[in-house]
Protein backbone atom coordinates (compact mmCIF):
# COMPACT_ATOMS: atom_id res chain seq x y z
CA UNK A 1 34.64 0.61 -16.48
CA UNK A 2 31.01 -0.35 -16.38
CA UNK A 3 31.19 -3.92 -18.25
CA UNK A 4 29.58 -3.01 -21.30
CA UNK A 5 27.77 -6.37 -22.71
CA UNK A 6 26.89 -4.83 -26.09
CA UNK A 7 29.30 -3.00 -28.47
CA UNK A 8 27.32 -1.34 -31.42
CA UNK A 9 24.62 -4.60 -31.22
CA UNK A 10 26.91 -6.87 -30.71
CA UNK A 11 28.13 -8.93 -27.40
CA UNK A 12 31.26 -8.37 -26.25
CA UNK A 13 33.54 -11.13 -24.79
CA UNK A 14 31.67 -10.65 -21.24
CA UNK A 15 28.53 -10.66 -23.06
CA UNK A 16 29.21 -14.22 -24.45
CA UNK A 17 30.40 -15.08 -20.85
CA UNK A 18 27.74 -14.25 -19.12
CA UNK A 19 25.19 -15.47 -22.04
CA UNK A 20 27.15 -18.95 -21.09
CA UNK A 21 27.12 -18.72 -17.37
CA UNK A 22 22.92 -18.25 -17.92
CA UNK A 23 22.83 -21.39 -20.15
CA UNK A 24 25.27 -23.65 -17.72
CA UNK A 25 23.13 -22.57 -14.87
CA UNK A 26 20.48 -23.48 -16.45
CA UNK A 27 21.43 -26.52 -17.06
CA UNK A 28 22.32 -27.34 -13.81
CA UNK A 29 18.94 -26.13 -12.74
CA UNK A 30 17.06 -28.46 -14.77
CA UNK A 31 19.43 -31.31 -13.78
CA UNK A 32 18.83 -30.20 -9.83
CA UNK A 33 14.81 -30.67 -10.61
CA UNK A 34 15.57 -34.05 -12.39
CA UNK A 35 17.24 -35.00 -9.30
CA UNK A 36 14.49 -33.95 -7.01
CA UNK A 37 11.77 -35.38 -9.16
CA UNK A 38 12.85 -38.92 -9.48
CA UNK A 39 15.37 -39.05 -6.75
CA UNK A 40 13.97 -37.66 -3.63
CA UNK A 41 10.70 -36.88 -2.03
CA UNK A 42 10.56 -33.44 -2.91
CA UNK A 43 8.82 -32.70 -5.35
CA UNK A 44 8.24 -28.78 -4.66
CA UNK A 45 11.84 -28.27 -4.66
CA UNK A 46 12.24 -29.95 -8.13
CA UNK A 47 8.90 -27.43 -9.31
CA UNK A 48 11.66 -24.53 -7.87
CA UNK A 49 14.19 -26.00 -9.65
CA UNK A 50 12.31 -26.53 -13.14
CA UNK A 51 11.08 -22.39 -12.94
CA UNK A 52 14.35 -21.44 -11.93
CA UNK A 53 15.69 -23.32 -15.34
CA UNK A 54 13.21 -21.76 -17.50
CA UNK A 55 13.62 -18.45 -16.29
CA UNK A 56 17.80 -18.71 -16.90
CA UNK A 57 17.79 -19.90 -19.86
CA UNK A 58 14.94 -17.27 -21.25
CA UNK A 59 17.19 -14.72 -19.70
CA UNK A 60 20.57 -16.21 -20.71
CA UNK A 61 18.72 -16.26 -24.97
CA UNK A 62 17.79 -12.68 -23.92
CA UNK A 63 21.32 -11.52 -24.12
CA UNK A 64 22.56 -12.21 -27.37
CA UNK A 65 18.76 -11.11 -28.63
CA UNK A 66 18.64 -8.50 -26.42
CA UNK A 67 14.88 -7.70 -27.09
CA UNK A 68 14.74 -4.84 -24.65
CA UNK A 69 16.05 -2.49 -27.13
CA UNK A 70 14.44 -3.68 -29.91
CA UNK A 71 11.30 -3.15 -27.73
CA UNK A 72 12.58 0.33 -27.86
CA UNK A 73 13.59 0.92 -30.77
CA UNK A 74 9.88 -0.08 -31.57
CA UNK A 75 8.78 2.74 -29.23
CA UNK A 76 10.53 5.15 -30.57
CA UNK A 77 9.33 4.14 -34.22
CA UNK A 78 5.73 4.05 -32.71
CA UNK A 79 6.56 7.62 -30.97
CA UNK A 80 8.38 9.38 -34.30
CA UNK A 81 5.36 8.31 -36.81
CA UNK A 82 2.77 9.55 -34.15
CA UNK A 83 4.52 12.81 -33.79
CA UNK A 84 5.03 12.10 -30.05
CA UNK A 85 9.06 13.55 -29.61
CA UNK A 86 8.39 16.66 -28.03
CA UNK A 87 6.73 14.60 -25.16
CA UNK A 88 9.66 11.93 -25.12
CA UNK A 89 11.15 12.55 -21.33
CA UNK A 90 7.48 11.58 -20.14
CA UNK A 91 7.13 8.92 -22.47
CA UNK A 92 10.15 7.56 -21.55
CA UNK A 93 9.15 7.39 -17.73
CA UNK A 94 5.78 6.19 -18.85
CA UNK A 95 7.12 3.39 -20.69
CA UNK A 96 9.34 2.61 -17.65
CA UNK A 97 6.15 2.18 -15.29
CA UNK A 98 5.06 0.72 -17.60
CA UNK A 99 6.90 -2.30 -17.59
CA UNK A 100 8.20 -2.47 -14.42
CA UNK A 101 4.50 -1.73 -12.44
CA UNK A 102 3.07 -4.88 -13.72
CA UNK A 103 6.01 -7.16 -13.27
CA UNK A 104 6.28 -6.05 -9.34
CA UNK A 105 2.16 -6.54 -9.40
CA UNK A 106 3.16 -10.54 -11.20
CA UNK A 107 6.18 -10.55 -8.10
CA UNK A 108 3.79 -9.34 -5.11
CA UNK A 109 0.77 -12.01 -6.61
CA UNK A 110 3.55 -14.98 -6.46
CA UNK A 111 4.63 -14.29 -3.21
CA UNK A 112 1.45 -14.29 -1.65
CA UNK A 113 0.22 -17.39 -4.14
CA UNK A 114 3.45 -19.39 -3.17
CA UNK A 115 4.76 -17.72 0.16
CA UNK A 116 5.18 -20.88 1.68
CA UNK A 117 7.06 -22.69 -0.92
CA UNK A 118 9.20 -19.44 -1.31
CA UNK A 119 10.12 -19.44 2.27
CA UNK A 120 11.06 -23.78 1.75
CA UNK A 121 13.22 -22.75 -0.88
CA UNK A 122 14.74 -20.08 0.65
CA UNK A 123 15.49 -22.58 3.56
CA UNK A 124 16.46 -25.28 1.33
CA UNK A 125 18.17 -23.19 -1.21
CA UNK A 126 19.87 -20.32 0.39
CA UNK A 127 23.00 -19.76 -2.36
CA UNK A 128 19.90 -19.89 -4.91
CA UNK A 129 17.84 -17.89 -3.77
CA UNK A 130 20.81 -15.42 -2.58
CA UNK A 131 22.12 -15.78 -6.46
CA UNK A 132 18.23 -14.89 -7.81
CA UNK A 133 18.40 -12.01 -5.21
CA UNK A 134 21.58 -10.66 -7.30
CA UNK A 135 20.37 -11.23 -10.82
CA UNK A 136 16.81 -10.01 -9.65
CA UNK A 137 18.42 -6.59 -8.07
CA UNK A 138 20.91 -6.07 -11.78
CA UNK A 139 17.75 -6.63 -13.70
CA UNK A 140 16.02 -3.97 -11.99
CA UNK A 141 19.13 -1.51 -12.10
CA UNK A 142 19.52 -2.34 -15.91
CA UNK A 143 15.46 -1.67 -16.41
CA UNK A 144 16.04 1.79 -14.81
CA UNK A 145 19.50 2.24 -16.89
CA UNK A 146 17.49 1.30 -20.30
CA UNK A 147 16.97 4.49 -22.52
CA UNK A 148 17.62 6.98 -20.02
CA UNK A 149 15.23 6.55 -17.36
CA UNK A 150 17.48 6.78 -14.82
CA UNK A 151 18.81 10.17 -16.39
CA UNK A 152 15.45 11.43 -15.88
CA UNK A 153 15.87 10.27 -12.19
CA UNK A 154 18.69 11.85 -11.48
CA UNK A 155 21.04 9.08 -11.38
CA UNK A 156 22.97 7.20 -14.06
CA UNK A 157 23.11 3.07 -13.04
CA UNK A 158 25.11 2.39 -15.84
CA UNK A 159 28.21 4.31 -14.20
CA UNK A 160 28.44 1.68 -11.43
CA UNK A 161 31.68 0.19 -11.79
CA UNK A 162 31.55 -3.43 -12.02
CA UNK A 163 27.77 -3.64 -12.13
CA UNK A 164 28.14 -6.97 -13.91
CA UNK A 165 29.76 -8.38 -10.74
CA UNK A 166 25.61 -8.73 -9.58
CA UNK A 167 25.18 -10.63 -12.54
CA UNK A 168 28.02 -13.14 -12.64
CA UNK A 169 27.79 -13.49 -9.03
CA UNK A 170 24.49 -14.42 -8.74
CA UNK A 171 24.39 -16.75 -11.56
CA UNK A 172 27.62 -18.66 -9.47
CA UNK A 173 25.39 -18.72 -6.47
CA UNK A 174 22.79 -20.42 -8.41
CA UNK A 175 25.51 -22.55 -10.23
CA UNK A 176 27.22 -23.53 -6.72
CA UNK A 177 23.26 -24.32 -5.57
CA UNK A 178 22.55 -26.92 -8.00
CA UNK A 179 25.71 -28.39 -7.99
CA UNK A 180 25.45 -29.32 -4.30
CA UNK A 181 21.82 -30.84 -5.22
CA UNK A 182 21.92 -34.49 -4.46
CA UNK A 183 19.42 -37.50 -3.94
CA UNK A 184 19.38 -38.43 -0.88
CA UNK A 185 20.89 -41.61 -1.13
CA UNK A 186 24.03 -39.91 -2.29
């Protein structure tokens, strides 16, 4: 059993669950910056927090939306009316690089820009950061998965069992982080 989110378009019960778990956590994460903002003397941490909330809950709306495919369903429209099929296996890997080449590019630029409030959070935030290691690392393996890339690598992602444990784990890591976030006259 893989955990299949999506059943002919639509979520499936662990779709829903997970599209939940995203919105809850990000939640929390917006609660966890309210507390640092006006509660303690941190105000990086509540900037980490903030992000973090944005980023869950664009990712949690993502699910039920699930604009990746209609991204590629677009590509394939764009690659049918330009007479492009014969060339689709290198298309597909094209596409791939794509989108992942720039977003490691945006991921290498923020580390160097804000290495030293990464490294704080990571210190200060270990189950979150952990948690955005998880959901970071199933993104990746479900951007490989998407439309057969990973076919043309050789290796099917999707047949990991239980590859929505990364997921749902993470997202609990993040959840357990926030919920231990306290002023610190608590």
């Amino acid at each position: 059993m893989t955990g299949d989110m999506h059943v002919a378009g639509q979520l499936t019960a662990l779709g829903w669950t997970l599209f939940a778990l995203y919105l809850v956590a990000a939640g929390l994460a917006f609660r966890a910056a309210t507390i640092c903002r006006f509660r303690s003397h941190d105000p990086d941490l509540g900037r980490i927090w903030r992000a973090l909330g944005f980023i869950l809950a664009a990712l949690g709306f993502n699910k039920p939306l699930d604009l990746q495919t209609r991204l590629i369903e677009l590509g394939r429209w764009v690659a049918r009316n330009a007479d492009l099929s014969p060339s689709a296996p290198k298309l597909h890997l094209l596409f791939f690089l794509a989108f992942i080449l720039p977003l490691l590019a945006l991921f290498a630029v923020g580390l160097i820009r804000w290495r030293i409030l990464i490294v704080k959070s990571v210190r200060q935030l270990p189950l979150a950061a952990g948690g955005c290691a998880l959901v970071g690392a199933y993104i990746v393996i479900r951007a490989v998965a998407i439309d057969r890339v990973d076919q043309i690598l050789l290796w099917n992602w999707e047949r990991i069992p239980f590859l929505w444990l990364l997921e749902a784990g993470g997202l609990l890591l993040i959840l357990a982080q926030a919920l231990r976030q306290r002023s610190p006259d608590d």
